[in-house]
Protein backbone atom coordinates (compact mmCIF):
# COMPACT_ATOMS: atom_id res chain seq x y z
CA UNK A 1 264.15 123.65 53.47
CA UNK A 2 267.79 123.50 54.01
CA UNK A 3 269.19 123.98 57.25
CA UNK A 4 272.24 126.34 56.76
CA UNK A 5 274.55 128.31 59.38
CA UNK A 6 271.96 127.17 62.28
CA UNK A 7 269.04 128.52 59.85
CA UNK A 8 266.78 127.56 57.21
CA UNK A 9 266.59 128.16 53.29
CA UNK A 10 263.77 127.98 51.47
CA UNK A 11 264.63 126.93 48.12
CA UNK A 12 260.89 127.32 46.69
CA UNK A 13 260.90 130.64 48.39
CA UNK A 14 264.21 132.03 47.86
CA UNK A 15 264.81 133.64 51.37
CA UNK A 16 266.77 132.78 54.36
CA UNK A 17 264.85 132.26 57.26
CA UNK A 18 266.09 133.36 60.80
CA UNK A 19 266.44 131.79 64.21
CA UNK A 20 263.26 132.19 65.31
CA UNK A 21 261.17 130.88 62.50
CA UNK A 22 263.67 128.28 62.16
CA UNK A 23 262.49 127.01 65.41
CA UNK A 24 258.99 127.31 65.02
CA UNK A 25 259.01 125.48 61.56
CA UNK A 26 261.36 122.81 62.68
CA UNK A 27 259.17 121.79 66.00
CA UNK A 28 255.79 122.25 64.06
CA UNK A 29 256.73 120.55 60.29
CA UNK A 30 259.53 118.80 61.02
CA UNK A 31 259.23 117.82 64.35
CA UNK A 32 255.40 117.60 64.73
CA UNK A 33 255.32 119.02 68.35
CA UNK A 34 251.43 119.63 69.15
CA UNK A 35 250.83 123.28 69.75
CA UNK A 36 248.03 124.94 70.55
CA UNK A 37 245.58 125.65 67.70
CA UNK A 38 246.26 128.57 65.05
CA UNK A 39 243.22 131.26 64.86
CA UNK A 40 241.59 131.03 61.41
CA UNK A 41 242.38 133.78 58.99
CA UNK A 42 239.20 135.92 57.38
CA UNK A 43 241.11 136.81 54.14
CA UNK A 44 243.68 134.93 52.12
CA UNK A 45 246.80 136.02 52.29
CA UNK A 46 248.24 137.45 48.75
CA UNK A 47 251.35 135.86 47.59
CA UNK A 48 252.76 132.48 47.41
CA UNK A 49 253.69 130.36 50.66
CA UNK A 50 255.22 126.94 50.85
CA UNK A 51 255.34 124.54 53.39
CA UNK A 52 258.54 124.34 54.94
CA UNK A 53 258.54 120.07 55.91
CA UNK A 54 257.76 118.87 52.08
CA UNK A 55 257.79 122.11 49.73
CA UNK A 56 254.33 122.22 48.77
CA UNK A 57 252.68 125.06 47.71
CA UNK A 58 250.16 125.84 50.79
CA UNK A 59 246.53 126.57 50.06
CA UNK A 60 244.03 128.55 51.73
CA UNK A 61 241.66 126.42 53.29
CA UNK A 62 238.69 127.03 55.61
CA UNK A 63 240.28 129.84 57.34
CA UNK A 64 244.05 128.20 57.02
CA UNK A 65 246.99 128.23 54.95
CA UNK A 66 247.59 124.92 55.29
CA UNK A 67 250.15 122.23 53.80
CA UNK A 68 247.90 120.42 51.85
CA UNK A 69 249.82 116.80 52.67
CA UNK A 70 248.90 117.69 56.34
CA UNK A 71 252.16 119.12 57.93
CA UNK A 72 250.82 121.98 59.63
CA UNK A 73 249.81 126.19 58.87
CA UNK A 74 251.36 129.06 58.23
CA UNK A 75 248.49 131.07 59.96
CA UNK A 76 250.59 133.29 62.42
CA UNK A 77 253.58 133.27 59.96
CA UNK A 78 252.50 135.35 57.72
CA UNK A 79 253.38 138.41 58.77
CA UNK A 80 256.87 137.35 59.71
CA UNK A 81 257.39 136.03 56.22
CA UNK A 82 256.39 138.91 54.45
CA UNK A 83 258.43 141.63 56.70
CA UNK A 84 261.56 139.34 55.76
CA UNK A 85 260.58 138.41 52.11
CA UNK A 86 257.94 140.69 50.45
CA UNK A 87 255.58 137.98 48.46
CA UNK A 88 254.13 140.71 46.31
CA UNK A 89 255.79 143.29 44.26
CA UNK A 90 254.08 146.70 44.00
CA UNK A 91 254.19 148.19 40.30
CA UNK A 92 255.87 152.28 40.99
């Protein structure tokens, strides 16, 4: 992540990221502020996430998509992410 015009950019995902997820990624993988804990998801999510504090692709584990050096999850991202960045292209 690259912190640009009081955003982010994420290189491995190619999108700009806006205020609000900027804040919520810097206090929870950059910061490591304790929240309270994410619900687990029931499906995966399709596409590819990365973890904004180290750039790791994030896996799907036990219910999280999760940073798998530790930094945190994505769980209530997800939907954020893929209104501003669609992770999956649909053939026409």
């Amino acid at each position: 992540m690259i912190a640009r015009n009081n955003s982010m950019y994420c290189e491995a995902g190619q999108m700009m990221l806006g205020k609000t997820l900027y804040v919520r990624f810097q206090s929870r993988f950059i910061e490591h502020i304790p929240e309270e804990p994410l619900l687990k998801r029931l499906n995966k999510p399709k596409g590819q996430f990365f973890c904004p504090g180290c750039g790791q692709r994030m896996k799907f584990i036990d219910g999280y998509l999760a940073c798998p050096a530790g930094h945190g999850s994505l769980n209530d991202c997800v939907f954020d992410l893929n209104l501003l960045h669609a992770h999956d292209k649909i053939p026409t």
